[in-house]
C-alpha atoms as a PDB file:
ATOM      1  CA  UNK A   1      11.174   8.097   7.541  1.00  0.00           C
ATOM      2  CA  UNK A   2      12.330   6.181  10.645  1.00  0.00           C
ATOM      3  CA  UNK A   3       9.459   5.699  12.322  1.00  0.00           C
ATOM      4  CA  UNK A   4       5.717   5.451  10.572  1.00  0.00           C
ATOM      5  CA  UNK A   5       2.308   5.194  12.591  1.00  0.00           C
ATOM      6  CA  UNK A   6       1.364   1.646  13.066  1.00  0.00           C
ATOM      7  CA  UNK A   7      -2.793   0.832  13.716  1.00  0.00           C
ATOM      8  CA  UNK A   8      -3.347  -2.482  14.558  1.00  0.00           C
ATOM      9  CA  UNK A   9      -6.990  -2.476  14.131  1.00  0.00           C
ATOM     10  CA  UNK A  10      -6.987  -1.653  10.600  1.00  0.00           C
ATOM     11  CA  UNK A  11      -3.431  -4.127   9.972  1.00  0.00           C
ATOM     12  CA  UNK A  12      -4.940  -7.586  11.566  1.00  0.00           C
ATOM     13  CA  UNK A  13      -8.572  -6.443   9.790  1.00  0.00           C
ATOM     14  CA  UNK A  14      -6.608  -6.699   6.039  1.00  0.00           C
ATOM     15  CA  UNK A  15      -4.252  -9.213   6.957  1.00  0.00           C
ATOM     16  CA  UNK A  16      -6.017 -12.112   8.789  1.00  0.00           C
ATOM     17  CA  UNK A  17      -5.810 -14.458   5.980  1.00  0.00           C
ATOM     18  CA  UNK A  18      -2.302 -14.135   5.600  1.00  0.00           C
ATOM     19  CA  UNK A  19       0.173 -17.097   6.375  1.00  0.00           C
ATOM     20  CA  UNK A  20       3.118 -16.481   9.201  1.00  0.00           C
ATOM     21  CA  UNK A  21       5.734 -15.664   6.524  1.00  0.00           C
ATOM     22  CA  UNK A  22       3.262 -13.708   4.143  1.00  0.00           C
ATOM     23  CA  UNK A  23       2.435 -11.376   7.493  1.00  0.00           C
ATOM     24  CA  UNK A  24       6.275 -11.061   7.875  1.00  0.00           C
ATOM     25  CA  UNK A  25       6.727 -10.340   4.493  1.00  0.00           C
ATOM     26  CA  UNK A  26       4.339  -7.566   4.339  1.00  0.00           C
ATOM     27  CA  UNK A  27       5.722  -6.366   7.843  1.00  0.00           C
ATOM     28  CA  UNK A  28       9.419  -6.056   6.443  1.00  0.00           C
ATOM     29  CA  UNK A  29       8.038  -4.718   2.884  1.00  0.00           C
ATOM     30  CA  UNK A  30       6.457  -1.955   4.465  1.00  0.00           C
ATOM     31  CA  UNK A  31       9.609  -1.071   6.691  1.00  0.00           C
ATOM     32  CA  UNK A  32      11.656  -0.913   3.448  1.00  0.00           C
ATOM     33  CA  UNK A  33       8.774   1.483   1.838  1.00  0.00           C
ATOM     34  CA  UNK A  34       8.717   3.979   5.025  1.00  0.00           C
ATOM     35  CA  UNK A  35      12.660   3.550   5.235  1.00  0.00           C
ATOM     36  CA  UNK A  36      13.535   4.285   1.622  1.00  0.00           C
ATOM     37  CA  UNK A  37      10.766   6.160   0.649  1.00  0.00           C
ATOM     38  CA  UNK A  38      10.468   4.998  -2.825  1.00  0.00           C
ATOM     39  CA  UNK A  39       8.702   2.559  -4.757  1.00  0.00           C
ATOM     40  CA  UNK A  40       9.833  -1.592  -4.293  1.00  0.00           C
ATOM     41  CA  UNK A  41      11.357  -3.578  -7.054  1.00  0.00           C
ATOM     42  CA  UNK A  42       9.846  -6.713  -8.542  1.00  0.00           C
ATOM     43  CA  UNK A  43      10.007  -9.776  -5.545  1.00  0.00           C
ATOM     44  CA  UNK A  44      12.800 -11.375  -6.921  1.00  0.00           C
ATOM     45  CA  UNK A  45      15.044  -8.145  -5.715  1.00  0.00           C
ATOM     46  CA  UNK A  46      13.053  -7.315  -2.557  1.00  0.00           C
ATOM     47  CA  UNK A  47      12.692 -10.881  -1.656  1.00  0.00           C
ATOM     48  CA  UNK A  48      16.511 -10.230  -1.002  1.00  0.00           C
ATOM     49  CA  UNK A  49      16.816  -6.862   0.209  1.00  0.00           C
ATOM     50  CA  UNK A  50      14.690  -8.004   3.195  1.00  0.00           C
ATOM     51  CA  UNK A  51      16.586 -11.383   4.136  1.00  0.00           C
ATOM     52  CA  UNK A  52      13.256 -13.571   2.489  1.00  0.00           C
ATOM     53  CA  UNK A  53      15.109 -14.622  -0.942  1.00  0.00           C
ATOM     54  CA  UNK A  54      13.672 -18.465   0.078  1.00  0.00           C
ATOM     55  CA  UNK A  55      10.101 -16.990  -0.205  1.00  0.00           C
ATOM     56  CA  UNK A  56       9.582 -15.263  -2.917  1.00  0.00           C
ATOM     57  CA  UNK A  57       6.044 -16.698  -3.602  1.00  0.00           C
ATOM     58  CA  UNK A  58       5.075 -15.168  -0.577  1.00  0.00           C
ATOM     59  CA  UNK A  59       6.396 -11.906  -1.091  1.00  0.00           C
ATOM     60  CA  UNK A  60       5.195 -11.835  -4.800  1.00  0.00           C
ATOM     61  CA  UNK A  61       1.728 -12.673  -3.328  1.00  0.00           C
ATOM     62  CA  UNK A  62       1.917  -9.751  -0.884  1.00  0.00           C
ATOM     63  CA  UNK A  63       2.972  -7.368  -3.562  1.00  0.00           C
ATOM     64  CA  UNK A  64       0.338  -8.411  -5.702  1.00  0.00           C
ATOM     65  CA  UNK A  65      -2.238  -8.037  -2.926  1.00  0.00           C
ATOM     66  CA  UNK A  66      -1.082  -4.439  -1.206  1.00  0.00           C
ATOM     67  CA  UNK A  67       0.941  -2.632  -3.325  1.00  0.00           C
ATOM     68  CA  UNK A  68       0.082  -1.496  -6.858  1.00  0.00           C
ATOM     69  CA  UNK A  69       2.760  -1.667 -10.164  1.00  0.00           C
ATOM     70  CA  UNK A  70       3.798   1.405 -11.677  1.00  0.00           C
ATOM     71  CA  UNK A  71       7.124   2.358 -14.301  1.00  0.00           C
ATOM     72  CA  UNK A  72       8.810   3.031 -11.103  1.00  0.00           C
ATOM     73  CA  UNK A  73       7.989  -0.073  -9.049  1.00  0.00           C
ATOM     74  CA  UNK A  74       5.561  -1.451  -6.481  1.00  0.00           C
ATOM     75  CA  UNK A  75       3.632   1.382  -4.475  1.00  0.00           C
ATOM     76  CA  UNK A  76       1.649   1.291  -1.691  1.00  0.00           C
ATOM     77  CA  UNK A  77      -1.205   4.107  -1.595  1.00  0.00           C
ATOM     78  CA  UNK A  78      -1.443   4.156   1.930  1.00  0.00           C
ATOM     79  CA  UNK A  79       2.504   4.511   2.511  1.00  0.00           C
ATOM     80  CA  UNK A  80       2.395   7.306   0.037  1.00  0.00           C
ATOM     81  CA  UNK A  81      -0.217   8.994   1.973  1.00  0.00           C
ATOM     82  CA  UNK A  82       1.628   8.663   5.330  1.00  0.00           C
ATOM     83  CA  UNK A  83       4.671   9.879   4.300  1.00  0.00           C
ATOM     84  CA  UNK A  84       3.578  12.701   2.403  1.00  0.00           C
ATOM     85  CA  UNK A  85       1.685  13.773   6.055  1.00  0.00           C
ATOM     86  CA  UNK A  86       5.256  13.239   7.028  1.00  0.00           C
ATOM     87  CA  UNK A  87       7.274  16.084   4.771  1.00  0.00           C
ATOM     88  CA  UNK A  88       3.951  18.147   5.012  1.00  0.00           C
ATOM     89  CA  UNK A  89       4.392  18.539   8.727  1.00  0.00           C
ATOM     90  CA  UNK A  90       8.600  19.018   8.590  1.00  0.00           C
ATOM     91  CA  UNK A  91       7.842  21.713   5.797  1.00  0.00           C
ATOM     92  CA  UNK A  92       4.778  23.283   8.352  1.00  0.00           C
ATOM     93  CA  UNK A  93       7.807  23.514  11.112  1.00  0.00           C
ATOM     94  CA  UNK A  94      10.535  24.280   9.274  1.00  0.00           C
ATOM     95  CA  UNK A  95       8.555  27.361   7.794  1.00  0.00           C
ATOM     96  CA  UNK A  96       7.249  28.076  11.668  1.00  0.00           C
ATOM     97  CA  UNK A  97      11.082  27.773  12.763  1.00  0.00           C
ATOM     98  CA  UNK A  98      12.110  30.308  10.055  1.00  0.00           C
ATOM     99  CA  UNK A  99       9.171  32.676  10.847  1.00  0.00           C
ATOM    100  CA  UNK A 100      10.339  33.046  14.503  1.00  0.00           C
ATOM    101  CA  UNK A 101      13.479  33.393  13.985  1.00  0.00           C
ATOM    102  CA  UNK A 102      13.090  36.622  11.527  1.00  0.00           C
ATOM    103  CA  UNK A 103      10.619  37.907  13.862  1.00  0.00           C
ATOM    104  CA  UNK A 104      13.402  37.638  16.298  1.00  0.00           C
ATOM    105  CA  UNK A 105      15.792  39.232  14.313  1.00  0.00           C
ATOM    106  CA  UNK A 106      13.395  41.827  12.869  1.00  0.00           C
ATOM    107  CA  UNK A 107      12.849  43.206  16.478  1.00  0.00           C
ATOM    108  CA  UNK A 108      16.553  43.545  17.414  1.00  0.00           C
ATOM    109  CA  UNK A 109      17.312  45.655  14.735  1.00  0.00           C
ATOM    110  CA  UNK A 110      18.118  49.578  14.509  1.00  0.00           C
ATOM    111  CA  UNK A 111      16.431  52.171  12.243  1.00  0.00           C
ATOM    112  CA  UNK A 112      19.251  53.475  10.596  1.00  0.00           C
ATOM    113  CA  UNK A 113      18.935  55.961   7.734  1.00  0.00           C
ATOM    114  CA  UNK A 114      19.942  54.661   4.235  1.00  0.00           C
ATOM    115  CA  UNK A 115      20.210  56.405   1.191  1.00  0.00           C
ATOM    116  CA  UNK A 116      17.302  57.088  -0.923  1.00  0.00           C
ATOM    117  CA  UNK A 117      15.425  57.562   2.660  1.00  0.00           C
ATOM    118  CA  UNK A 118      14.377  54.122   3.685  1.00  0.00           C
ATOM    119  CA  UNK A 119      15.362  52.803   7.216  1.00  0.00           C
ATOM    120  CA  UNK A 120      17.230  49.383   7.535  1.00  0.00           C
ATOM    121  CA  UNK A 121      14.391  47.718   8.742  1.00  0.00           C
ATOM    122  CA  UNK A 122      12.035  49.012   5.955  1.00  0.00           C
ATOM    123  CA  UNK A 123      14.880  47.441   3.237  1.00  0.00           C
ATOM    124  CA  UNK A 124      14.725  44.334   5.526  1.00  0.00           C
ATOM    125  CA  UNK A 125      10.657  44.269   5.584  1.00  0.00           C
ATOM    126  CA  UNK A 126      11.071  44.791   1.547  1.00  0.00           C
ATOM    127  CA  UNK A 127      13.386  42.038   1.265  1.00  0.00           C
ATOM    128  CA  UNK A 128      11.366  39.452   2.771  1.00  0.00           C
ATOM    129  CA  UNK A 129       8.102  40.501   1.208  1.00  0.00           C
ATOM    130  CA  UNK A 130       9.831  39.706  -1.891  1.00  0.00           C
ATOM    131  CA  UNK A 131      11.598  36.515  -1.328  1.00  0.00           C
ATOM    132  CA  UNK A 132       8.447  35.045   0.273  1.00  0.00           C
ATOM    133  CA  UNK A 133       6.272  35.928  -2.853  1.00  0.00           C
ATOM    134  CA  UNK A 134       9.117  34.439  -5.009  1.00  0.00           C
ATOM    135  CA  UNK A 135       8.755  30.829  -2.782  1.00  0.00           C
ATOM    136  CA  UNK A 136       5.043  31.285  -3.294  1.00  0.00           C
ATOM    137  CA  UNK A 137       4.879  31.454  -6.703  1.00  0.00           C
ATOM    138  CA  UNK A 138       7.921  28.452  -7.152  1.00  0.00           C
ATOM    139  CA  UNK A 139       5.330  26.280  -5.034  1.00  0.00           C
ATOM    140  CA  UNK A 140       2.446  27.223  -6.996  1.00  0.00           C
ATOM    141  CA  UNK A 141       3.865  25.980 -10.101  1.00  0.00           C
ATOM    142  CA  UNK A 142       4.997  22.647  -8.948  1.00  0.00           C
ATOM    143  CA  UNK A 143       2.509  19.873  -9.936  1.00  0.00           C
ATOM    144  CA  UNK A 144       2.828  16.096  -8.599  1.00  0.00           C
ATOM    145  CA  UNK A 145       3.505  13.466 -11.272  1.00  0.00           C
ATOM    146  CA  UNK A 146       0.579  11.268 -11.646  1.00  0.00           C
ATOM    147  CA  UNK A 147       1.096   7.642 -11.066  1.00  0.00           C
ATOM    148  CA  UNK A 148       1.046   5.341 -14.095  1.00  0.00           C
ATOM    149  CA  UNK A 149      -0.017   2.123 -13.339  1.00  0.00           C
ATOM    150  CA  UNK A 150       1.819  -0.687 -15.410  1.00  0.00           C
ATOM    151  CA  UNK A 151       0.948  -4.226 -15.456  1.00  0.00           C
ATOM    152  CA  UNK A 152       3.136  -6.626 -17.506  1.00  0.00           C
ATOM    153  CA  UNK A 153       1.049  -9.425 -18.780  1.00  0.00           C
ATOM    154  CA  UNK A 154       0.730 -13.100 -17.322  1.00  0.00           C
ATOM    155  CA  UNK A 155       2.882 -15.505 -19.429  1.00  0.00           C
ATOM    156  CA  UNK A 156       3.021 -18.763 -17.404  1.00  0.00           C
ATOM    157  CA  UNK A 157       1.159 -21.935 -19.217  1.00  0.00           C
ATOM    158  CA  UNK A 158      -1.448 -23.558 -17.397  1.00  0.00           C
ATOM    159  CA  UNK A 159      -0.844 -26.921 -16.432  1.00  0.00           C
ATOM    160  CA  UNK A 160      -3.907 -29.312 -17.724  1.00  0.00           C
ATOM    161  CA  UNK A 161      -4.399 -30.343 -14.023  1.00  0.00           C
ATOM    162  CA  UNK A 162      -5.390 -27.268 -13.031  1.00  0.00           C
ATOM    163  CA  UNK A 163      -9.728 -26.742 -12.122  1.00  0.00           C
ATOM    164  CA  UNK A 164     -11.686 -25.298 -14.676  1.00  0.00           C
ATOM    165  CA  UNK A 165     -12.444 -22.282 -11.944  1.00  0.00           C
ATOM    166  CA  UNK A 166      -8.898 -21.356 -12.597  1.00  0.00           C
ATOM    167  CA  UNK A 167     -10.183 -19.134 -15.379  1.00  0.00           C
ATOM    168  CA  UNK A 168     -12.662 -17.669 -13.196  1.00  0.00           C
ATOM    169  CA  UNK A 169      -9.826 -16.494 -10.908  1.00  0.00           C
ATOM    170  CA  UNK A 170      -7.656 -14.769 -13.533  1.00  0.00           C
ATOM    171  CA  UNK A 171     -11.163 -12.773 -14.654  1.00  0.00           C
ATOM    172  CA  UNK A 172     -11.633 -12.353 -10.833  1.00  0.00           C
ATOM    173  CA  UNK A 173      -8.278 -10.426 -10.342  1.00  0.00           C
ATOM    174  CA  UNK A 174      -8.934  -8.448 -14.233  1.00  0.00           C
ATOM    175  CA  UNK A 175     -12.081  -7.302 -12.422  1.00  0.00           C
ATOM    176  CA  UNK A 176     -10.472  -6.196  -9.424  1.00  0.00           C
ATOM    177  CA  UNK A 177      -7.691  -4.138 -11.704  1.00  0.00           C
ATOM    178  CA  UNK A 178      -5.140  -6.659 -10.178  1.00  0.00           C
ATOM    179  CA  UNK A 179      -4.632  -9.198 -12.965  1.00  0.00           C
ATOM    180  CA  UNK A 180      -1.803 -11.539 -12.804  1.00  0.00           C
ATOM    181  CA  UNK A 181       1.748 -10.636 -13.981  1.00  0.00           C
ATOM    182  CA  UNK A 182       4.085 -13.654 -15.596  1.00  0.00           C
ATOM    183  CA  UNK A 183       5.851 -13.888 -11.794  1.00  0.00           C
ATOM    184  CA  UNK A 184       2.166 -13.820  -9.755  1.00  0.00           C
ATOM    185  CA  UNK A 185       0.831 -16.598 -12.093  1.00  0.00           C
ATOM    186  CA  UNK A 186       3.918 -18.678 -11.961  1.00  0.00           C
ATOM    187  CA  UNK A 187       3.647 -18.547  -8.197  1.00  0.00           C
ATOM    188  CA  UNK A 188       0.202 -19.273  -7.918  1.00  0.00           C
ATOM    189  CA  UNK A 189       0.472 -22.283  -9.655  1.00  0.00           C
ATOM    190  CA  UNK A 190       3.332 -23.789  -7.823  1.00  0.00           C
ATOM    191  CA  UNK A 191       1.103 -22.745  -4.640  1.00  0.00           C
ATOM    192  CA  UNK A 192      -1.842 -24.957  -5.903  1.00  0.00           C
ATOM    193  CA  UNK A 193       0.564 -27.530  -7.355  1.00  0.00           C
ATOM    194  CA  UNK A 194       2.011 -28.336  -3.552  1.00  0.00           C
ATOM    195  CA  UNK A 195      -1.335 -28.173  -1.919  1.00  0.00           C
ATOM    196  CA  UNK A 196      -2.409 -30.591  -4.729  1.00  0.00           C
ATOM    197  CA  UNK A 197       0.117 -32.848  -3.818  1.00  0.00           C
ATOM    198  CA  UNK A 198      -0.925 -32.561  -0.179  1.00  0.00           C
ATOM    199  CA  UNK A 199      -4.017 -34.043  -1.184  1.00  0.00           C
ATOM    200  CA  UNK A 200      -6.367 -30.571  -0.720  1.00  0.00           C
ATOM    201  CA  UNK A 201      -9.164 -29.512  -3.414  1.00  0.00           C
ATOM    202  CA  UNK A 202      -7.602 -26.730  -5.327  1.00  0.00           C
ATOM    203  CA  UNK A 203     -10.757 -26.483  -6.329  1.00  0.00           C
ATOM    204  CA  UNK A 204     -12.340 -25.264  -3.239  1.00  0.00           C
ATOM    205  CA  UNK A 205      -8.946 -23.128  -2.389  1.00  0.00           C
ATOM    206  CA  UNK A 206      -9.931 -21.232  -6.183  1.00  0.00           C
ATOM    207  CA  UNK A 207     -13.472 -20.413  -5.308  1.00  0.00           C
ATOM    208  CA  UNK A 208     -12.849 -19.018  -1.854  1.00  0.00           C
ATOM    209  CA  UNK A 209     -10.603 -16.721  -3.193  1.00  0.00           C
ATOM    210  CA  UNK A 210     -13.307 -15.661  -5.739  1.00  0.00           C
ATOM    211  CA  UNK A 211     -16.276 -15.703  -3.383  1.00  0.00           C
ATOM    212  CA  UNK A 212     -14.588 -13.454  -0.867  1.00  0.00           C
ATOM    213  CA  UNK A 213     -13.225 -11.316  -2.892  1.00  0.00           C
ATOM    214  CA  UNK A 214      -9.304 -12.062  -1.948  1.00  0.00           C
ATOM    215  CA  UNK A 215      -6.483 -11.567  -4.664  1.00  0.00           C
ATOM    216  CA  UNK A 216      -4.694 -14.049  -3.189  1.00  0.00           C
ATOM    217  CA  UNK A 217      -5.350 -18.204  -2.820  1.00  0.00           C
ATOM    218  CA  UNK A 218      -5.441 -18.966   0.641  1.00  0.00           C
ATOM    219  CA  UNK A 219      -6.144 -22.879   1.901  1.00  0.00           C
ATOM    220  CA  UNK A 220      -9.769 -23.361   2.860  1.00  0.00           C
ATOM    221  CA  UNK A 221     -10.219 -24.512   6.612  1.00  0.00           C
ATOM    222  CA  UNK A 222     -11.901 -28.007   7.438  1.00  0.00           C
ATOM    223  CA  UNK A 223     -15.944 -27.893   8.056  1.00  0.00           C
ATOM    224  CA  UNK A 224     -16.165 -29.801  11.279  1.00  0.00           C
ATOM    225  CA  UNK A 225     -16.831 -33.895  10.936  1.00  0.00           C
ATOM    226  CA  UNK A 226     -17.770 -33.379   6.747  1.00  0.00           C
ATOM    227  CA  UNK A 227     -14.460 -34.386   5.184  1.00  0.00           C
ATOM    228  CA  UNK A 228     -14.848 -31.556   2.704  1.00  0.00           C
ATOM    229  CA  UNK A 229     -13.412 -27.792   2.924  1.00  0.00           C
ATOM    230  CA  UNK A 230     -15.477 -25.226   4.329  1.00  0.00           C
ATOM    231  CA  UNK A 231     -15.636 -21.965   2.574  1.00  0.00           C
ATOM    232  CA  UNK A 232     -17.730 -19.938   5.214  1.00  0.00           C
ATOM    233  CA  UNK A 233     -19.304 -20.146   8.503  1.00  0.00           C
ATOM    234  CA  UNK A 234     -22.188 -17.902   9.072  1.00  0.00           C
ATOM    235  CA  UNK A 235     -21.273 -13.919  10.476  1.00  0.00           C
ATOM    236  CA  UNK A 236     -22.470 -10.311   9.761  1.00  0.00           C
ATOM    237  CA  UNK A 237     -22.025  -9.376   6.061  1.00  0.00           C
ATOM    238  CA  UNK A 238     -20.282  -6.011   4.594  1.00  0.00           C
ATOM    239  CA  UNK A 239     -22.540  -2.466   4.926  1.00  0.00           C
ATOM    240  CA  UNK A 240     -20.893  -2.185   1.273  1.00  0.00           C
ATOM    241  CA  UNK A 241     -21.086  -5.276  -1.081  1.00  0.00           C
ATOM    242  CA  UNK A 242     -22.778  -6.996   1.535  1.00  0.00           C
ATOM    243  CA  UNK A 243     -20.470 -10.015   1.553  1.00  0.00           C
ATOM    244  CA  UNK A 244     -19.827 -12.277   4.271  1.00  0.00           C
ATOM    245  CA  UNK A 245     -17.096 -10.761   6.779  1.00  0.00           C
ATOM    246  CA  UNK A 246     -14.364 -12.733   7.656  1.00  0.00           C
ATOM    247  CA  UNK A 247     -12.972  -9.359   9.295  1.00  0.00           C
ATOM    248  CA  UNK A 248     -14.184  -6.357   9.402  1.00  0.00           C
ATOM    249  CA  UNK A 249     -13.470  -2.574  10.090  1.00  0.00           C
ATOM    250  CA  UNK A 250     -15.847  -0.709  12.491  1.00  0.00           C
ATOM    251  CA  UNK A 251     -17.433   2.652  10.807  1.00  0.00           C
ATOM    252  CA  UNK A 252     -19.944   5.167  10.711  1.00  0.00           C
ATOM    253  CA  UNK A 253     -21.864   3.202   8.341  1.00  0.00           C
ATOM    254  CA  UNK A 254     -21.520  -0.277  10.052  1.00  0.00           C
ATOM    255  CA  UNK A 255     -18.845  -2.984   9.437  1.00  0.00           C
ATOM    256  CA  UNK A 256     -16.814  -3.334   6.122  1.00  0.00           C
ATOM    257  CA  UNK A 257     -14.793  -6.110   4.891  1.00  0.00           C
ATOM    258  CA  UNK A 258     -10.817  -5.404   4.277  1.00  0.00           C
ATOM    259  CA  UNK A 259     -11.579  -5.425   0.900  1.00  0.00           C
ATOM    260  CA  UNK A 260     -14.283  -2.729   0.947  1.00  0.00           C
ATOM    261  CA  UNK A 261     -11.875  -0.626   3.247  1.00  0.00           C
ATOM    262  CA  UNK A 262      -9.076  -0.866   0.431  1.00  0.00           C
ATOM    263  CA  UNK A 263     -10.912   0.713  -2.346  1.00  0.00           C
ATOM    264  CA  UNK A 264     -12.342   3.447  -0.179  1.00  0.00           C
END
């Protein structure tokens, strides 16, 4: 595909907690998706394909977040969906194309008497009955190949310094059917291990992931005049698990969280 349908409602609604470069990484990850129309590699490779190979935390942590791992790499449901609508309405006109033109050609030509009695357009009628059963039948027996989703297990060691709401996270992800792979782990780590050094409560950083739901760790913004993170500030909660909304998605049920929207 070289060109895909972009909403903006629905992209800023599921991304607003992402940093500059994790926005631009999921911005250039899902240009490579639409442009190759196949599944990613692992964020080492990507990082690379899509000039980021100095961030591949970030692009690990998008991949982790949007995409889902399967034998043949990183997929992204929605992408799948999009460009399926995509061949579905090539195949609609190239099978309207092909229609008109043997209706054209149908009405240009001249009975002529064959052997055996038929006319040349009755052979010609005959012979496209029967090659358009033939397609119909070849379609009918061709079944899409389920997606096997394959996660490779988390294999980094856990520093001692870490909180212990670290192993609340890791069951927070297993719960969401997006544990941590060796690369996601490593990365997350090294994330908490700088903003450690920065002097910020990892701790804090850990829960808000949990609380609201994210897959990702995200840093917690200031409470005004308290010293300490805030997690939250009061706003409308989600019509579905009824947590609180950082962003939401307007529909006929009220507003849902990106989260919520994802697993629709």
């Amino acid at each position: 595909m070289h060109h895909y349908p972009f909403h903006i409602g629905d992209y800023i609604a599921h991304t607003h907690h992402l940093s500059l470069l994790e926005n631009l990484a999921y911005r250039l990850l899902l240009d490579q998706y639409y442009l190759t129309e196949k599944p990613l590699p692992d964020a080492p490779i990507i990082s690379r394909l899509i000039g980021m190979r100095e961030q591949v935390a970030e692009v690990d942590a998008v991949l982790q977040e949007f995409f889902v791992q399967t034998d043949d790499g990183w997929v992204n449901k929605r992408a799948e969906k999009e460009i399926e609508f995509y061949h579905a309405r090539l195949e609609a006109a190239s099978r309207g194309g092909k229609a008109s033109a043997e209706s054209r050609a149908k009405s240009k030509l001249i009975e002529r008497p064959l052997n055996g009695g038929l006319s040349g357009l009755e052979v010609d009628l005959s012979f496209a009955s029967s090659n358009q059963n033939h397609n119909q039948n070849h379609n009918q027996n061709l079944k899409p190949e389920p997606i096997k989703p394959k996660v490779k297990p988390a294999g980094a060691e856990a520093p001692a310094w870490l909180p212990p709401n670290w192993k609340t996270y890791i069951e927070h992800r297993k719960e969401s059917l997006k544990p941590l792979t060796a690369t996601a782990q490593t990365a997350a780590i090294e994330k908490l291990s700088r903003w450690k050094a920065e002097g910020k409560d990892i701790s804090a950083i850990i829960t808000q992931s949990v609380e609201n739901g994210w897959s990702g760790l995200f840093e917690v913004k200031q409470g005004v005049g308290q010293g300490k993170p805030s997690i939250a500030s009061p706003s409308p909660s989600c019509c579905v698990c009824k947590g609180v909304l950082k962003g939401f998605v307007e529909t006929q049920s009220g507003k849902m969280c990106g989260t919520c929207w994802d697993k629709r």
